[in-house]
Protein backbone atom coordinates (compact mmCIF):
# COMPACT_ATOMS: atom_id res chain seq x y z
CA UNK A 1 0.00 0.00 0.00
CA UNK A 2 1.49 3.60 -0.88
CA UNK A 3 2.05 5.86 1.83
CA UNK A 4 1.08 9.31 1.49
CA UNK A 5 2.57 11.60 4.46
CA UNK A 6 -0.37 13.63 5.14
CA UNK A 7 -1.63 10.30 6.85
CA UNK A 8 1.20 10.33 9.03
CA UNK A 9 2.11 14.16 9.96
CA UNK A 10 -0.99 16.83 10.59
CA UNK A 11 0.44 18.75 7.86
CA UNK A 12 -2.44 20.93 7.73
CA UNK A 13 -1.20 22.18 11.46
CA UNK A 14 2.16 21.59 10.36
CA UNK A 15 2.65 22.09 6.32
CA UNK A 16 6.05 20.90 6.54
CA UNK A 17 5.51 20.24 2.41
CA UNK A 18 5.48 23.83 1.77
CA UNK A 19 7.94 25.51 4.05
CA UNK A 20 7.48 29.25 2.00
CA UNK A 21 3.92 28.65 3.91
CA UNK A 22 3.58 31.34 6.46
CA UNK A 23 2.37 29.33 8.66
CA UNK A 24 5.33 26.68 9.30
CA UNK A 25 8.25 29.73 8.55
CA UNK A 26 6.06 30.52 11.89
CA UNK A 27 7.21 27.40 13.47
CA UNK A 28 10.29 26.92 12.23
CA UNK A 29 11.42 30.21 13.52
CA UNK A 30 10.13 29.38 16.58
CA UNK A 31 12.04 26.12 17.13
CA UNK A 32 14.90 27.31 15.56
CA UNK A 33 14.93 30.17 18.14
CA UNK A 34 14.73 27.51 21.06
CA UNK A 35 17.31 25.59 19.87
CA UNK A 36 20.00 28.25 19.50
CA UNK A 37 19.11 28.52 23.09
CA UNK A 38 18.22 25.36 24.60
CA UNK A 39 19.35 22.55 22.15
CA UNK A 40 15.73 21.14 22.46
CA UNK A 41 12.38 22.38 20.78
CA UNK A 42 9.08 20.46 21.01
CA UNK A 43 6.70 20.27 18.35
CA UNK A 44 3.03 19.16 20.08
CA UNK A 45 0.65 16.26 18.07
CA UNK A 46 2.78 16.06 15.50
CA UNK A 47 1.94 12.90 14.40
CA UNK A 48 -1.45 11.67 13.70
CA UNK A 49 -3.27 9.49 16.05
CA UNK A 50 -3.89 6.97 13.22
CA UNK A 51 -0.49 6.63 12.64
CA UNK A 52 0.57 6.97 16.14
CA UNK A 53 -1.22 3.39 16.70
CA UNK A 54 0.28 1.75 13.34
CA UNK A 55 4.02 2.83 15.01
CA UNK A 56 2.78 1.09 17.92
CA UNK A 57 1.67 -1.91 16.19
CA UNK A 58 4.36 -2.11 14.00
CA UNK A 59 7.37 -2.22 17.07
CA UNK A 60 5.15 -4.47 18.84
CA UNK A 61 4.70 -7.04 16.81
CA UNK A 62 8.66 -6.96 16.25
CA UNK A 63 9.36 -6.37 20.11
CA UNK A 64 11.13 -10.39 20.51
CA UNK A 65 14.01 -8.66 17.54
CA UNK A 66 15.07 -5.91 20.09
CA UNK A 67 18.20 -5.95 21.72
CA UNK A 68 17.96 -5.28 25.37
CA UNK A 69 20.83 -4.70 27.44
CA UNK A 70 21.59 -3.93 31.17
CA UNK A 71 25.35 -2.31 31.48
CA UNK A 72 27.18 -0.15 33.38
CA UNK A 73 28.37 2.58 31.04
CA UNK A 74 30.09 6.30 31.17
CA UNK A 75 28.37 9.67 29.89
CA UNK A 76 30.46 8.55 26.66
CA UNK A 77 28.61 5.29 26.30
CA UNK A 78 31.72 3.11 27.36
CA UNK A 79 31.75 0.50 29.61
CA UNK A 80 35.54 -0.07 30.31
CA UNK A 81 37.18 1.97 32.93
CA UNK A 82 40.40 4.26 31.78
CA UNK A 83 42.83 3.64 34.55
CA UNK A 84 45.19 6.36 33.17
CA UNK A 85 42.93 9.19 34.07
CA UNK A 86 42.14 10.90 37.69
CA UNK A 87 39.64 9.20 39.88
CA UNK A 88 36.85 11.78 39.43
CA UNK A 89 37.33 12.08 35.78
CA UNK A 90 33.70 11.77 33.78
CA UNK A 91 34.89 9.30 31.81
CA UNK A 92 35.29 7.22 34.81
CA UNK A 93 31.98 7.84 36.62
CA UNK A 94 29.96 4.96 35.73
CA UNK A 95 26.18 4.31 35.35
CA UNK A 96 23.65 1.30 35.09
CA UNK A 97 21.50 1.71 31.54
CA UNK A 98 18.61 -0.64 30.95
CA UNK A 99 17.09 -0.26 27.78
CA UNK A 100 16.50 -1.61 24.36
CA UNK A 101 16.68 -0.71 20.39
CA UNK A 102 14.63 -2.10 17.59
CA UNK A 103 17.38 -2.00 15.15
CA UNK A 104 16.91 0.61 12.09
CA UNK A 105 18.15 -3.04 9.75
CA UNK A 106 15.18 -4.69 11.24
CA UNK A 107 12.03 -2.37 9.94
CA UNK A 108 10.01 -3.80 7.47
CA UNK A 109 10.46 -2.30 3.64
CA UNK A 110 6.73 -1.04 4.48
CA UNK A 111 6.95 0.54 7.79
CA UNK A 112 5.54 3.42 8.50
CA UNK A 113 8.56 4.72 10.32
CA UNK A 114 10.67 4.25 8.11
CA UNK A 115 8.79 6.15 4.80
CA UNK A 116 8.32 9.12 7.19
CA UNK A 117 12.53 9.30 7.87
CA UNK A 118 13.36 8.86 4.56
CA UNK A 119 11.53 11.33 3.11
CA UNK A 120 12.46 14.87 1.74
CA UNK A 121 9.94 16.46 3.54
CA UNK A 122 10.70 16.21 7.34
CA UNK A 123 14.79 16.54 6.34
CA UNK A 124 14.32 19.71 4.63
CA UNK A 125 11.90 21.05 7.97
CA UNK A 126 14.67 19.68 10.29
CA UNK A 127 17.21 21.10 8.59
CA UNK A 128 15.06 24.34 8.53
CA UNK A 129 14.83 24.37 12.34
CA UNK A 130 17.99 23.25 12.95
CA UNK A 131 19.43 26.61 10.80
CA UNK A 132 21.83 23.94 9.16
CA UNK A 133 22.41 23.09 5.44
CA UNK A 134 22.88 20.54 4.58
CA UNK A 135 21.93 17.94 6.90
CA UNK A 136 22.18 13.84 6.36
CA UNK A 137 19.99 11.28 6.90
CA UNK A 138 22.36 8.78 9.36
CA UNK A 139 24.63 6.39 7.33
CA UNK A 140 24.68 4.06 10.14
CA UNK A 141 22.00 0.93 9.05
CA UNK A 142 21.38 0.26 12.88
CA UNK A 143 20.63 3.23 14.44
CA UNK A 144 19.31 5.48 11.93
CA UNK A 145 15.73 5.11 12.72
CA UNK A 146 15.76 2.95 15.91
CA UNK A 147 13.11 2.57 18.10
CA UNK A 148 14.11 2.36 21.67
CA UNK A 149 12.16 0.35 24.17
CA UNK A 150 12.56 0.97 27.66
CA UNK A 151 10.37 -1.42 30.16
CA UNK A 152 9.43 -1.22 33.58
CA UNK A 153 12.26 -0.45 35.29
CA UNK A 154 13.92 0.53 32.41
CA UNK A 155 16.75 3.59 32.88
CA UNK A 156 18.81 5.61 30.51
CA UNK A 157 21.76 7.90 32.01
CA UNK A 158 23.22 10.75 31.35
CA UNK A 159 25.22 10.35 28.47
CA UNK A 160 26.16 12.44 24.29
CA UNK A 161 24.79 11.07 21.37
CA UNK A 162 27.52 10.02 18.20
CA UNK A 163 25.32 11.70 16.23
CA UNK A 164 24.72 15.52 16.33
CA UNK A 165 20.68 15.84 15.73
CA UNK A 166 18.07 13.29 16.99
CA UNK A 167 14.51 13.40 16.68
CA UNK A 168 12.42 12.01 19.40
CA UNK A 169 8.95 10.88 18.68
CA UNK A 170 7.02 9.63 21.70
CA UNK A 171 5.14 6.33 20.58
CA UNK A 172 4.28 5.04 24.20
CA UNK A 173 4.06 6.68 27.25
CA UNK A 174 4.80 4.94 30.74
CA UNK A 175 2.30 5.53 34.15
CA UNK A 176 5.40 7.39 35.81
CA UNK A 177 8.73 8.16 35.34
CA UNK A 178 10.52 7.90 31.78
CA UNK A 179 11.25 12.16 32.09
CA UNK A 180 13.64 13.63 29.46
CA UNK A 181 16.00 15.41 31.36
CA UNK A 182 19.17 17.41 29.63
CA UNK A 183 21.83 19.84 29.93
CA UNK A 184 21.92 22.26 27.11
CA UNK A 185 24.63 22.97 25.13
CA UNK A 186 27.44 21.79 28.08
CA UNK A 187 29.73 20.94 25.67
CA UNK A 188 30.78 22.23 22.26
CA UNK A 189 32.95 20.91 18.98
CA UNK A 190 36.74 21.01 20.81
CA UNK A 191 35.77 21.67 23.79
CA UNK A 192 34.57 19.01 26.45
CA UNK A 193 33.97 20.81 29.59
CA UNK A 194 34.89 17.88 31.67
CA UNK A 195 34.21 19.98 34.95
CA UNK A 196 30.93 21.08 34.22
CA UNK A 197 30.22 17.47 32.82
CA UNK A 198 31.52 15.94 36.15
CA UNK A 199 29.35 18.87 38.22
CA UNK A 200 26.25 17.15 36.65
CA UNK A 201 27.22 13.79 37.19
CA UNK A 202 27.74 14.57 40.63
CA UNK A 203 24.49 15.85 41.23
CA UNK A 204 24.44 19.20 40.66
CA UNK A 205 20.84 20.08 39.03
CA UNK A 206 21.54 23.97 38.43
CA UNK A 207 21.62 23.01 34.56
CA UNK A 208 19.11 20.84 34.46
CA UNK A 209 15.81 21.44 32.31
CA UNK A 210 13.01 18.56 32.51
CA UNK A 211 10.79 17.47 29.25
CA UNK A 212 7.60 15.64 29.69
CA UNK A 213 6.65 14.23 26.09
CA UNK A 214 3.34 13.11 25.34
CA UNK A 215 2.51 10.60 22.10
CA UNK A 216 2.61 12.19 18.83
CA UNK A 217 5.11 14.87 19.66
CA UNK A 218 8.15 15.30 17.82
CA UNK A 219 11.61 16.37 19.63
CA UNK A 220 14.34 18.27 17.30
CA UNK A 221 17.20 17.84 19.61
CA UNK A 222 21.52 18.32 19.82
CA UNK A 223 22.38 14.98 21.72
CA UNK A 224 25.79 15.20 20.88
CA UNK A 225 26.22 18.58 22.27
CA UNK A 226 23.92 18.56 24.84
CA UNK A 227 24.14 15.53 27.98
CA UNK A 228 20.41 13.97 28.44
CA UNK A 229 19.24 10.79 30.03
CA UNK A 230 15.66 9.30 30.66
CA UNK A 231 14.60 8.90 34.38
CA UNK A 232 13.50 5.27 35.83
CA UNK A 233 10.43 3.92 34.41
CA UNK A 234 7.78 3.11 37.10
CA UNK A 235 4.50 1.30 36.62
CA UNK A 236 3.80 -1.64 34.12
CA UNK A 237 3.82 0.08 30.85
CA UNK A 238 6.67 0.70 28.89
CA UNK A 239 8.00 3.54 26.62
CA UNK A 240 8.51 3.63 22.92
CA UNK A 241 10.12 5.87 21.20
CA UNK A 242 11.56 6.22 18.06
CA UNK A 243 14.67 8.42 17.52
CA UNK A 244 15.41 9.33 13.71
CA UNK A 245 19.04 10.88 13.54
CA UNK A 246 20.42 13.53 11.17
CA UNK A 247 23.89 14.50 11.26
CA UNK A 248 26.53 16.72 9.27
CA UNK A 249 28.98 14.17 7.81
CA UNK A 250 26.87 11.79 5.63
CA UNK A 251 30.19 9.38 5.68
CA UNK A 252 29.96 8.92 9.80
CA UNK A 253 28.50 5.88 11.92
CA UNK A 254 29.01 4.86 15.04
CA UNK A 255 32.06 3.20 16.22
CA UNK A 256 32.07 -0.79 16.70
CA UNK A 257 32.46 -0.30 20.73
CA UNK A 258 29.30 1.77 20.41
CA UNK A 259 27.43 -0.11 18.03
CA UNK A 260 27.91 -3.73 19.82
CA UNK A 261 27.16 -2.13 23.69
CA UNK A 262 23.48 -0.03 22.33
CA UNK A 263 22.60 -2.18 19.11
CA UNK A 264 24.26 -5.85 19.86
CA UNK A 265 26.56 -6.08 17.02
CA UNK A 266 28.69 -4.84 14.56
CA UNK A 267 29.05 -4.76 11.33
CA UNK A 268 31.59 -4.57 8.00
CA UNK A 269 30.94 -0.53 7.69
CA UNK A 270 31.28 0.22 11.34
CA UNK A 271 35.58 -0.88 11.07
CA UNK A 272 35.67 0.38 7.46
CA UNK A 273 34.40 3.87 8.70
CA UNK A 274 36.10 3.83 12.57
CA UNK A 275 38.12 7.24 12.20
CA UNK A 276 38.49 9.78 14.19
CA UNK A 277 35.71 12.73 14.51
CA UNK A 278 36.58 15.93 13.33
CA UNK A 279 34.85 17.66 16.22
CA UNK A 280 37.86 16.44 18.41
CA UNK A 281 34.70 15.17 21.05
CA UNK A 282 34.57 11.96 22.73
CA UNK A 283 32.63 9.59 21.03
């Protein structure tokens, strides 16, 4: 069955087909006001409930293919300990993550996820937002499109994204808990800001903004810039999500350490491509 995208976005709220409307120029100045500030911007019922249900449906039915994993990891997504470095370095203050990923390589050729990522549309509005041209669709055939899955229980520390822009579209929401919860902008391309990293980490909450997603709405977000994590899920119902990525270097993917810890295994392109970034960050 074709897809058509105005079954899956409210483009008549959001005409994200025509962006010389007035109406979205509206909008996208908007979020790209609040993320030149705060990193994040929120775009409410973005997608429609219809669709909302077949995203649902479609990770469900798929939910005994995701790879869940329980690990004690850094704010750099590592789990092995650098010895060489100072006791109360970042790198070596370590975290337990529970949580899952519907790899991008398993979505059917159909899904309904998958159309709406790889279409011009919602790259061109992102990229819009985002004040950034060009922008790539993620070269990495794992996490591209994921869907992440965390169950009761479930926790997700602070930690950057490889990838510079993620979207977050809220499938699922749990009875309690699951809060987004970032630092804005706390570190920048050659520039790490280990203190101000390790302040957070250590409890300081000064930075700290708090984002309560609801299903539908779509998240435009700089996770590799900006630290994030998802609070403890309570209650018996689990959160979906699915997390497009964008990013500026349409050659990147993840490294293999990252890519067998979050998506359970590696593959030929993640050693072919394993170079260093030219943001000089940690990744």
């Amino acid at each position: 069955m074709k897809k058509n995208l105005d079954k899956i976005v409210d483009l008549e709220k959001y005409p994200i087909h025509d962006l010389q409307s007035p109406k979205i120029k509206k909008i996208i100045e908007k979020c790209k006001s609040e993320l030149k500030n705060d990193s994040c911007s929120v775009i409410p019922n973005f997608i429609l409930p219809n669709s909302l249900e077949v995203m649902r449906k479609e990770l469900e039915q798929q939910l005994d293919e995701v790879y869940m994993s329980k690990e004690s990891i850094n704010a750099y997504l590592y789990a092995k300990d650098d010895l060489s470095l100072p006791k109360d370095h970042p790198k070596r203050i370590f975290m337990n993550r529970y949580n899952g990923y519907l790899n991008s390589d398993c979505f059917a050729e159909d899904s309904e996820m998958k159309f709406l990522y790889e279409t011009e549309e919602l790259l061109k509005f992102v990229s819009a937002c985002l004040g950034i041209s060009p922008i790539y669709r993620w070269a990495d055939p794992l996490a591209c499109h994921a869907y992440n899955v965390m169950e009761p229980d479930g926790i997700l520390p602070w930690h950057f994204d490889s990838c510079e822009f993620t979207l977050s579209l809220m499938i699922q929401k749990p009875e309690r808990g699951g809060i987004f919860e970032y630092c804005p902008n706390i570190r920048e391309p050659g520039n790490e800001r280990f203190d101000e990293v390790r302040k957070v980490l250590d409890g300081d909450r000064s930075k700290v903004k708090q984002l309560e997603l609801k299903p539908g709405d779509l998240q435009i977000f700089k996770g590799r810039f900006t630290m994030h994590r998802v609070t403890k899920i309570i209650g018996k119902t689990s959160r979906y999500m699915c997390i497009p990525a964008y990013v500026l270097d349409p050659w990147r993917v993840n490294t293999p350490e990252h890519s067998k810890a979050i998506y359970g295994k590696v593959l030929p392109i993640h050693i072919e491509r394993n170079k260093a970034r030219s943001d000089g960050l940690t990744d």
